[in-house]
C-alpha atoms as a PDB file:
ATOM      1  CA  UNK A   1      19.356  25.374 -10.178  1.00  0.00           C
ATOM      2  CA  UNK A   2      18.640  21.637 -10.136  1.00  0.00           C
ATOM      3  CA  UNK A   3      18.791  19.334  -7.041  1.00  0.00           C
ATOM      4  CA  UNK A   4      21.817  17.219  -6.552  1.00  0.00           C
ATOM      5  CA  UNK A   5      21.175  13.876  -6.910  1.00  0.00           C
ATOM      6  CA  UNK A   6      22.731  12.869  -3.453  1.00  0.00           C
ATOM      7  CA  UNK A   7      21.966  14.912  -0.589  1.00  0.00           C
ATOM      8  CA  UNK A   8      23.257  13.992   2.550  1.00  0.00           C
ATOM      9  CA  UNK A   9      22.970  15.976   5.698  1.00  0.00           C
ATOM     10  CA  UNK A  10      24.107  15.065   9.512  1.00  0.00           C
ATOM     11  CA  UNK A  11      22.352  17.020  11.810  1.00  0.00           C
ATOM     12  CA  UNK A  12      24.076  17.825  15.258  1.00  0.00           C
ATOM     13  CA  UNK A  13      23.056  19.614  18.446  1.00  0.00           C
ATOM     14  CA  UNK A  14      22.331  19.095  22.046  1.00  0.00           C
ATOM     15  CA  UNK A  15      18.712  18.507  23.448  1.00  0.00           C
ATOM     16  CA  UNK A  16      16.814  21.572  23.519  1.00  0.00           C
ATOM     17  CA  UNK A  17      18.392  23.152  20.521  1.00  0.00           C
ATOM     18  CA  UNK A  18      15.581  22.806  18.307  1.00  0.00           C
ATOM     19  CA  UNK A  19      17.366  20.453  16.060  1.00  0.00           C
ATOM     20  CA  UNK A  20      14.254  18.055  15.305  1.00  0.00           C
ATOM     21  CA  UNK A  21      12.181  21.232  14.513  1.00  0.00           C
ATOM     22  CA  UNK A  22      14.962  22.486  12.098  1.00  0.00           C
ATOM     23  CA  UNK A  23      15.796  19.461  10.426  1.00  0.00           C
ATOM     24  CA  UNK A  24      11.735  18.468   9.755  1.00  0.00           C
ATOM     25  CA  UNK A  25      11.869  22.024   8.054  1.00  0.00           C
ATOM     26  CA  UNK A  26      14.788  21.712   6.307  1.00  0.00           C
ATOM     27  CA  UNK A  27      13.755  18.067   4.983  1.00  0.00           C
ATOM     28  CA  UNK A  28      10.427  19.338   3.877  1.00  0.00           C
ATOM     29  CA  UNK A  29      11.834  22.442   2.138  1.00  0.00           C
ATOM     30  CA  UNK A  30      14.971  20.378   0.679  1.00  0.00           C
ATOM     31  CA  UNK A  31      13.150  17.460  -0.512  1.00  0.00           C
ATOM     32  CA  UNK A  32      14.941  14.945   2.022  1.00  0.00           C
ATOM     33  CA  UNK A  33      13.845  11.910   4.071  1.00  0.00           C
ATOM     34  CA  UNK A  34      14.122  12.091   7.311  1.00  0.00           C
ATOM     35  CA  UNK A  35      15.713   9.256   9.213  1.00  0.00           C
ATOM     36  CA  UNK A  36      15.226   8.263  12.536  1.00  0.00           C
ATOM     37  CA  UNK A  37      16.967   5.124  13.710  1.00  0.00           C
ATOM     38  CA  UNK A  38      14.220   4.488  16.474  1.00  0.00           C
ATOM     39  CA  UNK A  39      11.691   4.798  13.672  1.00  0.00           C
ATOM     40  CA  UNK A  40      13.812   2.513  11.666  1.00  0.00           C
ATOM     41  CA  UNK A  41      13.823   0.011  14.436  1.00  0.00           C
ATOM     42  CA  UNK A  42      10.318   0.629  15.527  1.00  0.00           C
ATOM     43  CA  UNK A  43       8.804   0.104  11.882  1.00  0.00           C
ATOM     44  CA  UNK A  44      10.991  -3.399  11.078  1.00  0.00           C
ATOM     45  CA  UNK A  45       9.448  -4.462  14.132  1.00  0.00           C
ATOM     46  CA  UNK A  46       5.934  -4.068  13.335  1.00  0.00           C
ATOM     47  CA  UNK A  47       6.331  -5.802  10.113  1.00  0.00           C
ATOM     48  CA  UNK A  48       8.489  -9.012  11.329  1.00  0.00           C
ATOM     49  CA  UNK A  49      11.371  -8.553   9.411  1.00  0.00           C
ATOM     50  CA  UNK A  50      14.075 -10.563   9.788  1.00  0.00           C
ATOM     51  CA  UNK A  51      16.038  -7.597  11.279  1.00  0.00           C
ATOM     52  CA  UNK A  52      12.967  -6.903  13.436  1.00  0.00           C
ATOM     53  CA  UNK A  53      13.023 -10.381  14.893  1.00  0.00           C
ATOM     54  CA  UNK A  54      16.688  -9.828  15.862  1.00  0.00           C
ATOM     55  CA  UNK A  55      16.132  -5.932  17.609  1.00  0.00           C
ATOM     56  CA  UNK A  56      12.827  -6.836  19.066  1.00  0.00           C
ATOM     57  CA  UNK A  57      14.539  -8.459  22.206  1.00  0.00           C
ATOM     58  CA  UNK A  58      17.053  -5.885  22.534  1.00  0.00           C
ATOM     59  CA  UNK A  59      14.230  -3.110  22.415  1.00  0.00           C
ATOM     60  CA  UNK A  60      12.342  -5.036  25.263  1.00  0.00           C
ATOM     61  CA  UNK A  61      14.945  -5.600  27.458  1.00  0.00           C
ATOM     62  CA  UNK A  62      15.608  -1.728  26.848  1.00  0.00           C
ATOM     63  CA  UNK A  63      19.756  -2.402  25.494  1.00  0.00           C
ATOM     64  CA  UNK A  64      20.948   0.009  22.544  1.00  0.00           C
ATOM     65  CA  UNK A  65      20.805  -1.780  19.823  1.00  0.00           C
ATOM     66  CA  UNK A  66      24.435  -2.266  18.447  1.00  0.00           C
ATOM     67  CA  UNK A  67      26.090  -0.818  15.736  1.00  0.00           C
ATOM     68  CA  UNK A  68      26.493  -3.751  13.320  1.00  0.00           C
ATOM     69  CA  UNK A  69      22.666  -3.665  13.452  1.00  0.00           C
ATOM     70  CA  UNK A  70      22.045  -0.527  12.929  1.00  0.00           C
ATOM     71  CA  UNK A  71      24.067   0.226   9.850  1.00  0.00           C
ATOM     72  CA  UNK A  72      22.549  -3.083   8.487  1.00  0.00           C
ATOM     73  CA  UNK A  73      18.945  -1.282   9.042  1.00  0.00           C
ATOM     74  CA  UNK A  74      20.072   2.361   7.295  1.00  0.00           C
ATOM     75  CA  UNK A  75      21.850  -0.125   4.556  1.00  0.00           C
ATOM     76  CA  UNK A  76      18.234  -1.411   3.719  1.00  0.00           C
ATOM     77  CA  UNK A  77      16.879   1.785   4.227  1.00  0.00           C
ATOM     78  CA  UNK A  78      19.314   3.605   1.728  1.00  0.00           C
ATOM     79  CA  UNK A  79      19.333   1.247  -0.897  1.00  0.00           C
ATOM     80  CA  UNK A  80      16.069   1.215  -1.816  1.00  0.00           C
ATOM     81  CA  UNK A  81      16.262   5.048  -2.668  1.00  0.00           C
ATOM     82  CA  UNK A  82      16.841   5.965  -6.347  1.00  0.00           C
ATOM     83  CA  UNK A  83      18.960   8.742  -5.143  1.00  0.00           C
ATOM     84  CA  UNK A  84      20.120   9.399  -1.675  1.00  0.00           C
ATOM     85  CA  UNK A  85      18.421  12.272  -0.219  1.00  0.00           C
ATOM     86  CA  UNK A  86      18.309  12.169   3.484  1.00  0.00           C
ATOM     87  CA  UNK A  87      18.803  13.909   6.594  1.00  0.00           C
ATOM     88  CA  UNK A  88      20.141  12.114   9.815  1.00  0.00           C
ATOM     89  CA  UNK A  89      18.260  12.930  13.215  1.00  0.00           C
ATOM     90  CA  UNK A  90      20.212  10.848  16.005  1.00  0.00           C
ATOM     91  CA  UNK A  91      22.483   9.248  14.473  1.00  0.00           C
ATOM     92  CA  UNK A  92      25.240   8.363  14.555  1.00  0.00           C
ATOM     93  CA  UNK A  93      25.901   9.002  17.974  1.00  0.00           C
ATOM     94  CA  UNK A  94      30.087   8.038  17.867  1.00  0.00           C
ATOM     95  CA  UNK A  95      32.506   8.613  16.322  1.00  0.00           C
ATOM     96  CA  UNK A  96      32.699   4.331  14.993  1.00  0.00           C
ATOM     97  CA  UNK A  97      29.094   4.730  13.576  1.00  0.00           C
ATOM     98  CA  UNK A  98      30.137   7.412  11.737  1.00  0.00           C
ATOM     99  CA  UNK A  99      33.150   5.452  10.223  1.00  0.00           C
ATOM    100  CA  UNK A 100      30.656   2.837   9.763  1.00  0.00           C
ATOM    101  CA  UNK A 101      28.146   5.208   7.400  1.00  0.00           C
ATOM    102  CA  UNK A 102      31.246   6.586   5.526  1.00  0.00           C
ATOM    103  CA  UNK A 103      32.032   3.389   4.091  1.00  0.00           C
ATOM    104  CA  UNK A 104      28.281   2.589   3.296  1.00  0.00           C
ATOM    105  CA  UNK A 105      27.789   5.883   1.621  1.00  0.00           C
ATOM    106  CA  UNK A 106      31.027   5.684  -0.487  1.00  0.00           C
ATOM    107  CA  UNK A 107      29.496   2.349  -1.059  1.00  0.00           C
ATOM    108  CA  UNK A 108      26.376   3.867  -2.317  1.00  0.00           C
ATOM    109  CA  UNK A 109      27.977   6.483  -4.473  1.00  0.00           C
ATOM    110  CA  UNK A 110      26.655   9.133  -1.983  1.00  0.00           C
ATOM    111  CA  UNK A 111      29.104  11.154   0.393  1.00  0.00           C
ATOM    112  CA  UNK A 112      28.056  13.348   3.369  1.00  0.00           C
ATOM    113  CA  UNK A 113      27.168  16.997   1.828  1.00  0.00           C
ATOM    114  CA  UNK A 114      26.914  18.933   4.657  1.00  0.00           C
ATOM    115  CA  UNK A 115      27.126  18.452   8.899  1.00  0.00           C
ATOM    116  CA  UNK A 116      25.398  21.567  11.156  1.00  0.00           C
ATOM    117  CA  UNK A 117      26.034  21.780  14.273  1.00  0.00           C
ATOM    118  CA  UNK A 118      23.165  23.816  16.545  1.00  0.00           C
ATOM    119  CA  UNK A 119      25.337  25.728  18.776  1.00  0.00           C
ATOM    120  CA  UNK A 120      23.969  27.018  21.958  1.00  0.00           C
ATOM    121  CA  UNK A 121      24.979  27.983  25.192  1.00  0.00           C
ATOM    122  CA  UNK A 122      24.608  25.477  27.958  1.00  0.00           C
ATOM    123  CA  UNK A 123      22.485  28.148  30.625  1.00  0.00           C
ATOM    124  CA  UNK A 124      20.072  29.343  27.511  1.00  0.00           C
ATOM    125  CA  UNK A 125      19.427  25.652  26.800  1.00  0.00           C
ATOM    126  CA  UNK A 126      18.673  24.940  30.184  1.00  0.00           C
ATOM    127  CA  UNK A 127      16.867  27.803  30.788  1.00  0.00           C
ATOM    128  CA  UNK A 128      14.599  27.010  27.749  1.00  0.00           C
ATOM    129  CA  UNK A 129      14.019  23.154  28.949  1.00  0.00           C
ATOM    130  CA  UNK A 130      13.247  24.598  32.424  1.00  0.00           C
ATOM    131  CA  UNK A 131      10.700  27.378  30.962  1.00  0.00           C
ATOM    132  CA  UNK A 132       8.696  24.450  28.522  1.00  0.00           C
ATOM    133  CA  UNK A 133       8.161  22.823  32.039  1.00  0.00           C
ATOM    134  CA  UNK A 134       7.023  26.015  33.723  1.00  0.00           C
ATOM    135  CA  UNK A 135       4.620  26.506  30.614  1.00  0.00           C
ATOM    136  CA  UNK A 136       3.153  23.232  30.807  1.00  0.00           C
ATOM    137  CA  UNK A 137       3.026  23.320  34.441  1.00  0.00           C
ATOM    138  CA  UNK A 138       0.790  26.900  33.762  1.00  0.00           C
ATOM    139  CA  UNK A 139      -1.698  25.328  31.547  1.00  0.00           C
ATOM    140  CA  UNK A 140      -2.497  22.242  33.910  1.00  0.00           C
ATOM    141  CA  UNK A 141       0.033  20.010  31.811  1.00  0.00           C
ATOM    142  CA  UNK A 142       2.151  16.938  32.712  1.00  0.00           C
ATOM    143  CA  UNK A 143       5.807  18.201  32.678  1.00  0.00           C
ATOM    144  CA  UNK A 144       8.392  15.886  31.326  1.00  0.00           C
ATOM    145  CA  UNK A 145      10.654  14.056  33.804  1.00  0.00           C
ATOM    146  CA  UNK A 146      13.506  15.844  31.962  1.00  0.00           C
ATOM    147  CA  UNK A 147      12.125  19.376  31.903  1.00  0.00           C
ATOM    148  CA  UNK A 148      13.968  20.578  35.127  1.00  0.00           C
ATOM    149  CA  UNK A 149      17.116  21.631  35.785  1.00  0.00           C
ATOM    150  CA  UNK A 150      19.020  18.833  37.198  1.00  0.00           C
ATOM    151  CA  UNK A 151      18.171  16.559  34.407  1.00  0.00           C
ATOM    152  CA  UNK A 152      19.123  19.302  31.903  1.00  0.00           C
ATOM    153  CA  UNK A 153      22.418  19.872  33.100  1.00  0.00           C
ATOM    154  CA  UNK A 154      23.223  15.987  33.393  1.00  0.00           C
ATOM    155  CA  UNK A 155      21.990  15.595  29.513  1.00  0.00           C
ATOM    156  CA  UNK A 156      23.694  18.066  28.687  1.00  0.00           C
ATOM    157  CA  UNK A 157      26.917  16.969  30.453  1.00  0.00           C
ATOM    158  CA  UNK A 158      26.367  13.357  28.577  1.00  0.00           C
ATOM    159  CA  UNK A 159      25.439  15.039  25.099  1.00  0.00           C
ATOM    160  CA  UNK A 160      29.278  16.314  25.454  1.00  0.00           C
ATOM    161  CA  UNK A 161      30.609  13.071  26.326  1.00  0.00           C
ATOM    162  CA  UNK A 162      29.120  11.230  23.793  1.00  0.00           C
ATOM    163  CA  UNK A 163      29.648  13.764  20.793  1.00  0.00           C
ATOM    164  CA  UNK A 164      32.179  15.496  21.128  1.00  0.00           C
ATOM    165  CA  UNK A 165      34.200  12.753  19.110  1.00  0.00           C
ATOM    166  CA  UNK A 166      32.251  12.828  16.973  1.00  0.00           C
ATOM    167  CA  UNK A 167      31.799  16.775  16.661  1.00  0.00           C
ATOM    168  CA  UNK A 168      36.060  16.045  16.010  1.00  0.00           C
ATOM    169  CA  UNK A 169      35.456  13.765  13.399  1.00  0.00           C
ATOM    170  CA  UNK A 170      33.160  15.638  11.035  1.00  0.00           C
ATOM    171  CA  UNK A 171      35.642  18.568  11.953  1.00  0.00           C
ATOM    172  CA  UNK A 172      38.444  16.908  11.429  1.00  0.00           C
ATOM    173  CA  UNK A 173      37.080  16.076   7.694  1.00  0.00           C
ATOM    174  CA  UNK A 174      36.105  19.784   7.112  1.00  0.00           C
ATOM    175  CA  UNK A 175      32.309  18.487   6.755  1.00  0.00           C
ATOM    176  CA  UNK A 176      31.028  20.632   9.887  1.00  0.00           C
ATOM    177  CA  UNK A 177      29.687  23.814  10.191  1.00  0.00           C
ATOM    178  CA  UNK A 178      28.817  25.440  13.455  1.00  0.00           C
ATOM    179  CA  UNK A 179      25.601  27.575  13.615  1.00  0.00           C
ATOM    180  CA  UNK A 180      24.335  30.294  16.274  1.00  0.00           C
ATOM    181  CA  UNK A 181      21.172  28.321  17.971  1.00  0.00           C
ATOM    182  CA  UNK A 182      20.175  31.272  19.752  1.00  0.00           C
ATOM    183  CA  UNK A 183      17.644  33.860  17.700  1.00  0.00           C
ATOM    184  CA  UNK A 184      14.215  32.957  16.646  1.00  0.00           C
ATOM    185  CA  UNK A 185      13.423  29.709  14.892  1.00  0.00           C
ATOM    186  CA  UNK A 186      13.437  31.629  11.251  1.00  0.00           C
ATOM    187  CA  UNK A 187      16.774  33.280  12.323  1.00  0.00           C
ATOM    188  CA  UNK A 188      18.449  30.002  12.879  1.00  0.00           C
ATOM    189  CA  UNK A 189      17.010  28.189   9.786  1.00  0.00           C
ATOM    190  CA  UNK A 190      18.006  30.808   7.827  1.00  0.00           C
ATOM    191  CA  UNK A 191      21.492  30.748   9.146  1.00  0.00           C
ATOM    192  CA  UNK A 192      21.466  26.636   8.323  1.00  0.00           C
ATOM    193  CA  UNK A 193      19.851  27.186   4.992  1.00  0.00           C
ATOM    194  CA  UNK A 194      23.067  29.609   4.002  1.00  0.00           C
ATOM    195  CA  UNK A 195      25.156  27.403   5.554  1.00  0.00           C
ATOM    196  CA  UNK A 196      24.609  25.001   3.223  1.00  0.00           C
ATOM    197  CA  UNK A 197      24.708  26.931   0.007  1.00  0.00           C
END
């Protein structure tokens, strides 16, 4: 079975579903470029684009960089792919940057193929944040500032906030699929490999 030419997946989930594991996996194993939009920003930057010039200041003052920018960055990313075969880590992040990459991919010739969403429940999530702390803690480690249980809850509380709309949107379009994050890390890929048959 040959490769489509355009392959593009929206990955979802809330922090500490694994969803940066899964999606390096899935890129690898699907033959897909993974996009990060702070690796985007971070790399036009270093070379002095023109577009760098114009984030740098935003980056230092630590502001999100807005959305007319961003989708001007992925633009130049995307278009100088023969074929669009990517998978989106981060972003977008609302429900208007998602409008925004519709139009740029029907631009392209290259609609969204598939949307996963890494479902798990808030308490296991927590309690796996709060146990990567505990392990780091064990083996003389710096634990993260976000690996207790306060912190958890409150980014998990914002993840909801913030993507829910857009969790509608993709919905909405019959474009998402919701998949079990709980299980082993095979388990789940598996599950988000068949989900995308």
């Amino acid at each position: 079975m040959t490769q489509p030419k355009h392959n593009v997946v929206i990955f979802l989930g809330p922090p500490g579903a694994g969803k940066g594991t899964q999606a390096e996996r899935l890129a690898q194993d699907k033959d897909l470029v993974k996009i990060s939009t702070g690796d985007i920003l971070r790399d036009h930057v270093a070379r002095g684009t023109e577009l760098g010039q114009q984030v740098k200041p935003i980056l230092d003052a630590g502001q999100l960089v807005p959305d007319d920018i961003l989708i001007a960055l992925i633009r130049d990313k995307l278009a100088s792919m023969d074929a669009v075969r990517v998978i989106f880590d981060g972003f977008p992040r609302t429900s208007a940057q998602a409008k925004e990459l519709d139009v740029l991919l029907e631009e392209l010739g290259a609609p969204v193929s598939a949307v996963p969403l890494l479902e798990v429940p808030d308490q296991v999530l927590i309690d796996r944040i709060v146990d990567r702390g505990r392990q780091a803690a064990a083996r003389g480690e710096a634990v993260r500032s976000d690996d207790t249980e306060e912190v958890a809850r409150r980014r998990q509380d914002i993840y909801r906030e913030q993507t829910q709309p857009l969790i509608d949107y993709y919905s909405a379009r019959g474009q998402l699929t919701r998949i079990d994050g709980v299980g082993s890390m095979d388990e789940v890929y598996g599950r988000i490999l068949s989900s995308m048959q």
